[in-house]
PDB file of N, CA and C in Angstrom:
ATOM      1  N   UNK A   1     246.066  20.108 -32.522  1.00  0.00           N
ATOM      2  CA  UNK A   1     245.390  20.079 -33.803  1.00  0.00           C
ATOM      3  C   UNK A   1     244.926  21.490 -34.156  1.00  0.00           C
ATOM      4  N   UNK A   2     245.199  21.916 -35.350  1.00  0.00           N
ATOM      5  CA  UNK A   2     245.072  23.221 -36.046  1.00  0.00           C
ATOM      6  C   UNK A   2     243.870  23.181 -36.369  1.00  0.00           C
ATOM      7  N   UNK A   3     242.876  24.500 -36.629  1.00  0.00           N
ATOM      8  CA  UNK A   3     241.547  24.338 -37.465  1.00  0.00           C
ATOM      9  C   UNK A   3     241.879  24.201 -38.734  1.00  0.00           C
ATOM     10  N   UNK A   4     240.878  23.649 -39.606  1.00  0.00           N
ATOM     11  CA  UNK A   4     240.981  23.836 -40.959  1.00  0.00           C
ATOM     12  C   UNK A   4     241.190  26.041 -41.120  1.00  0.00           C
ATOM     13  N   UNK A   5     241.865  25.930 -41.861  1.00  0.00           N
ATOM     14  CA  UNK A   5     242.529  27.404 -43.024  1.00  0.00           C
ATOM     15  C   UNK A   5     241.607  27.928 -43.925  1.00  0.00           C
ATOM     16  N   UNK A   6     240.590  26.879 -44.498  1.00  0.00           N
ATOM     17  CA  UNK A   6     239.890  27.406 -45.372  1.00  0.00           C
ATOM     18  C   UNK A   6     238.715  28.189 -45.144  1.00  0.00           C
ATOM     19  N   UNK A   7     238.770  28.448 -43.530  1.00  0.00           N
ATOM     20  CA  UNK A   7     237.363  29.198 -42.867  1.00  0.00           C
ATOM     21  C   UNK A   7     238.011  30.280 -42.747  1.00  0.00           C
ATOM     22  N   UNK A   8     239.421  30.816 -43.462  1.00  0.00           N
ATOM     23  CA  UNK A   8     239.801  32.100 -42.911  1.00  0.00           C
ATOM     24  C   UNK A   8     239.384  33.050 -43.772  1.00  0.00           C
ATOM     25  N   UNK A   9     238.956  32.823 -44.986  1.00  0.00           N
ATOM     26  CA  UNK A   9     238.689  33.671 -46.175  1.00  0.00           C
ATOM     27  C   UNK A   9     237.107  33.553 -45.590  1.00  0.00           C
ATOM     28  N   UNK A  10     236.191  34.538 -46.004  1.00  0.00           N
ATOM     29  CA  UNK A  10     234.786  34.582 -45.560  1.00  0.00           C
ATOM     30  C   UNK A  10     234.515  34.460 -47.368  1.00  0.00           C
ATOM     31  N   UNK A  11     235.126  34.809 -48.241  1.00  0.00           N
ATOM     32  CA  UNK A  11     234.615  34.463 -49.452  1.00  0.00           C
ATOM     33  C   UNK A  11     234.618  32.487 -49.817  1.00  0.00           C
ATOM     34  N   UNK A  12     234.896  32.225 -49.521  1.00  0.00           N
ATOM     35  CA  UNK A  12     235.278  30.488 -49.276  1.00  0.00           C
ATOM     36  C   UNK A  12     234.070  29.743 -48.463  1.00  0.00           C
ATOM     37  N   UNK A  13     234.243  30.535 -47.107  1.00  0.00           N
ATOM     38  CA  UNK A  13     233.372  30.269 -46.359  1.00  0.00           C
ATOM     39  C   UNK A  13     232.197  30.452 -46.505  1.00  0.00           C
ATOM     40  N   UNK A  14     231.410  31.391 -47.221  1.00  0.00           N
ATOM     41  CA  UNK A  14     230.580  31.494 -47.332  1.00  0.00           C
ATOM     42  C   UNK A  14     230.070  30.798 -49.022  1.00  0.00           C
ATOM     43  N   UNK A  15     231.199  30.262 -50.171  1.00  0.00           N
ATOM     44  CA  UNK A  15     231.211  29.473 -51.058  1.00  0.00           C
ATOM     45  C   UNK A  15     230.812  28.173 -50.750  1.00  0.00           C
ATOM     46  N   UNK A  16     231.601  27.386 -49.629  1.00  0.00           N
ATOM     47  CA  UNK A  16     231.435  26.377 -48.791  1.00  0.00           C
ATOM     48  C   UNK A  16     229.860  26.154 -48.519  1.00  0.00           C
ATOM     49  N   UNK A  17     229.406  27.139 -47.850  1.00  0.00           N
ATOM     50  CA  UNK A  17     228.169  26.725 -47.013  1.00  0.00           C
ATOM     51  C   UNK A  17     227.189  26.744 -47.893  1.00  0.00           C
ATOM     52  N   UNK A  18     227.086  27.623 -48.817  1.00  0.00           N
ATOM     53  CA  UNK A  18     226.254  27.459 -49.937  1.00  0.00           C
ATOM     54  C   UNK A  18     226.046  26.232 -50.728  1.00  0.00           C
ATOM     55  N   UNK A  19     227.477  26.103 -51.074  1.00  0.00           N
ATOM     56  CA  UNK A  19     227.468  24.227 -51.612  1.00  0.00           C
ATOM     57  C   UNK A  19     226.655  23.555 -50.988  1.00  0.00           C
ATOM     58  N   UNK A  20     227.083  23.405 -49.643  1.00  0.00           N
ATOM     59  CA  UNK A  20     226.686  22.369 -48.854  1.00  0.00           C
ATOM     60  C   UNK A  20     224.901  22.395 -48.658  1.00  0.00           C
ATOM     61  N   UNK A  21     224.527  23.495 -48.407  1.00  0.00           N
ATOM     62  CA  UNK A  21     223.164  23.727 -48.202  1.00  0.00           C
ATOM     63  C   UNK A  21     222.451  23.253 -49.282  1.00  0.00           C
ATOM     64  N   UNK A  22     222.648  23.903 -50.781  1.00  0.00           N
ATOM     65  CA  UNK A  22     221.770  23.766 -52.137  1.00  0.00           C
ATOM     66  C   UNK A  22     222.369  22.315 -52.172  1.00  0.00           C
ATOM     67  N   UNK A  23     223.159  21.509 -51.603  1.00  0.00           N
ATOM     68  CA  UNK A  23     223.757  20.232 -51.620  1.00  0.00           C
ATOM     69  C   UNK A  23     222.250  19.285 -51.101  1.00  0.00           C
ATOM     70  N   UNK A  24     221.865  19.961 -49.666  1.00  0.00           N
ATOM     71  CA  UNK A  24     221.319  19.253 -48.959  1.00  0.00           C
ATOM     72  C   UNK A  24     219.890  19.722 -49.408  1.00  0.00           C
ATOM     73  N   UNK A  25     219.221  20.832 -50.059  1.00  0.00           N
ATOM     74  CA  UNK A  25     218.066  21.260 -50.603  1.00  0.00           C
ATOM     75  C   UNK A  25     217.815  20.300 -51.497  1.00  0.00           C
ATOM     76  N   UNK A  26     218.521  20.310 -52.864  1.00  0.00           N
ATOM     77  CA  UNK A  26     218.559  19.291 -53.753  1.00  0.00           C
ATOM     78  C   UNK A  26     218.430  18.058 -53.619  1.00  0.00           C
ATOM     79  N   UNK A  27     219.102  17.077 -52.653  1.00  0.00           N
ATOM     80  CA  UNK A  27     218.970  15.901 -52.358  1.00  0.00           C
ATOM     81  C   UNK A  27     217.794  15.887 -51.317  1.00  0.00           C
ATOM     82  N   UNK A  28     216.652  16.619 -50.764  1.00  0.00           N
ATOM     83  CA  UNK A  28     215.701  16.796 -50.051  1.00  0.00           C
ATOM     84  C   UNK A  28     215.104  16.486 -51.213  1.00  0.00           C
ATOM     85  N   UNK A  29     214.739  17.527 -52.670  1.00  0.00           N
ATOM     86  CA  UNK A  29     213.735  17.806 -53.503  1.00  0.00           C
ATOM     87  C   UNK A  29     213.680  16.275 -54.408  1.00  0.00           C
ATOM     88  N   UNK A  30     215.363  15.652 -54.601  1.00  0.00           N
ATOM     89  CA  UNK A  30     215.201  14.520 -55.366  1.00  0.00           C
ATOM     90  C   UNK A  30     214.230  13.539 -54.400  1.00  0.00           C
ATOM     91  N   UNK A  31     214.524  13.849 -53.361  1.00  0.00           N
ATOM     92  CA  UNK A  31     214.154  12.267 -52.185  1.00  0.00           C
ATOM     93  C   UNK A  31     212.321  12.216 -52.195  1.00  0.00           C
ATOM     94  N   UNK A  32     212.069  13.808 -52.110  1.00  0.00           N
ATOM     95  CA  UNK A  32     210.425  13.868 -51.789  1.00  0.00           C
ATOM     96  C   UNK A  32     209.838  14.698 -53.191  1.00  0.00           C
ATOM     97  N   UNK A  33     210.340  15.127 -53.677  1.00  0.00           N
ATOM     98  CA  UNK A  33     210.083  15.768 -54.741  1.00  0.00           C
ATOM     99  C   UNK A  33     209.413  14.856 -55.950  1.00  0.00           C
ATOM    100  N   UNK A  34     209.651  13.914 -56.425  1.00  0.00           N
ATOM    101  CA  UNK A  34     209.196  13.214 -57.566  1.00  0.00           C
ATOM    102  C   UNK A  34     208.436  12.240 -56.730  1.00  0.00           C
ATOM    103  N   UNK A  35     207.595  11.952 -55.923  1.00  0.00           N
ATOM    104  CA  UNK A  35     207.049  11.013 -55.677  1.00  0.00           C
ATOM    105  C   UNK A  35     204.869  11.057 -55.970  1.00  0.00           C
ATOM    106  N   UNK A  36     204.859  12.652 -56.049  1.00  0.00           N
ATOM    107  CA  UNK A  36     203.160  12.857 -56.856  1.00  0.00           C
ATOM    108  C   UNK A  36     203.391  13.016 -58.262  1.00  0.00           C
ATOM    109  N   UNK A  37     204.318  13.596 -59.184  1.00  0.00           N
ATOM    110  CA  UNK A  37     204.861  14.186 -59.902  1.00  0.00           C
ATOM    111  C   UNK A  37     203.758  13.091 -61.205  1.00  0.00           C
ATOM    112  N   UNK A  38     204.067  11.681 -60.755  1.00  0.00           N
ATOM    113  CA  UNK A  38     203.640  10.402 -62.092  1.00  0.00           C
ATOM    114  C   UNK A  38     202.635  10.108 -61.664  1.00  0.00           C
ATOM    115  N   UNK A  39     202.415  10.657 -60.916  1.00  0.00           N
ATOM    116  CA  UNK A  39     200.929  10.154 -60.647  1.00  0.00           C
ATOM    117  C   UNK A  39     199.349  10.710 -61.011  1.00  0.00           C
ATOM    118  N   UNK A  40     199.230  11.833 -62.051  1.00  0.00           N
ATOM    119  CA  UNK A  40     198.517  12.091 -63.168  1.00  0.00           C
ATOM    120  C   UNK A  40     197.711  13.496 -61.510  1.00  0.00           C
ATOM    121  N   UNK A  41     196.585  13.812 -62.714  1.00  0.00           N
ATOM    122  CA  UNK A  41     196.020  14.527 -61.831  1.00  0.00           C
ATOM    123  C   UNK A  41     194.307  13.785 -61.019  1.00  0.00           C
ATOM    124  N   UNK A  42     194.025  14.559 -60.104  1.00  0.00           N
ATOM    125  CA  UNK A  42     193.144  14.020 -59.089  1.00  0.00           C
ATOM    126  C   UNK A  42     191.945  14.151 -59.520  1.00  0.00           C
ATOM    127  N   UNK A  43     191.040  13.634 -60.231  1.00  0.00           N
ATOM    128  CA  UNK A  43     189.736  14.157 -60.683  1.00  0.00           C
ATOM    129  C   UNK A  43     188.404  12.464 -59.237  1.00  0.00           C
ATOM    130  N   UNK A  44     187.693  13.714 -59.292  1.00  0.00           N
ATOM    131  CA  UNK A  44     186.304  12.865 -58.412  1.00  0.00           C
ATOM    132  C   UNK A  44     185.308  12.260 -59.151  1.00  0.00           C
ATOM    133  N   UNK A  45     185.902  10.907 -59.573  1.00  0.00           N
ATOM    134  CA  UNK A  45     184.868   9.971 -60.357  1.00  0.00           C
ATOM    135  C   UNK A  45     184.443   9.161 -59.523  1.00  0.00           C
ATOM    136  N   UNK A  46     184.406   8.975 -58.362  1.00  0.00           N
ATOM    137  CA  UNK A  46     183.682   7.680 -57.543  1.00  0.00           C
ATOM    138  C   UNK A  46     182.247   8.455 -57.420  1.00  0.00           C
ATOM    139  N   UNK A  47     181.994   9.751 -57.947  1.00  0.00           N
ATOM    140  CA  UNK A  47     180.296  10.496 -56.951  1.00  0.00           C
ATOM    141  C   UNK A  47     179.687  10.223 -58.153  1.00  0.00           C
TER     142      UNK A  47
END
């Protein structure tokens, strides 16, 4: 079995990993990101 070809260009490769990363940043920020966002701001009315 051959490696994948497309790791031979470092311009690719380094196109590749970028995808993949801001891939996995993004789907981090959707997952935890909007979950205070609707929930207004924090003011201390119980004192």
């Amino acid at each position: 079995m051959g490696k994948i070809h497309i790791f031979r260009s470092k311009t690719l490769r380094f196109l590749f990993y970028t995808a993949f990363y801001l891939s996995i940043l993004l789907a981090l920020l959707y997952l935890y990101g909007f979950k205070d966002s609707f929930t207004g701001s924090f003011i201390y009315n119980d004192f």
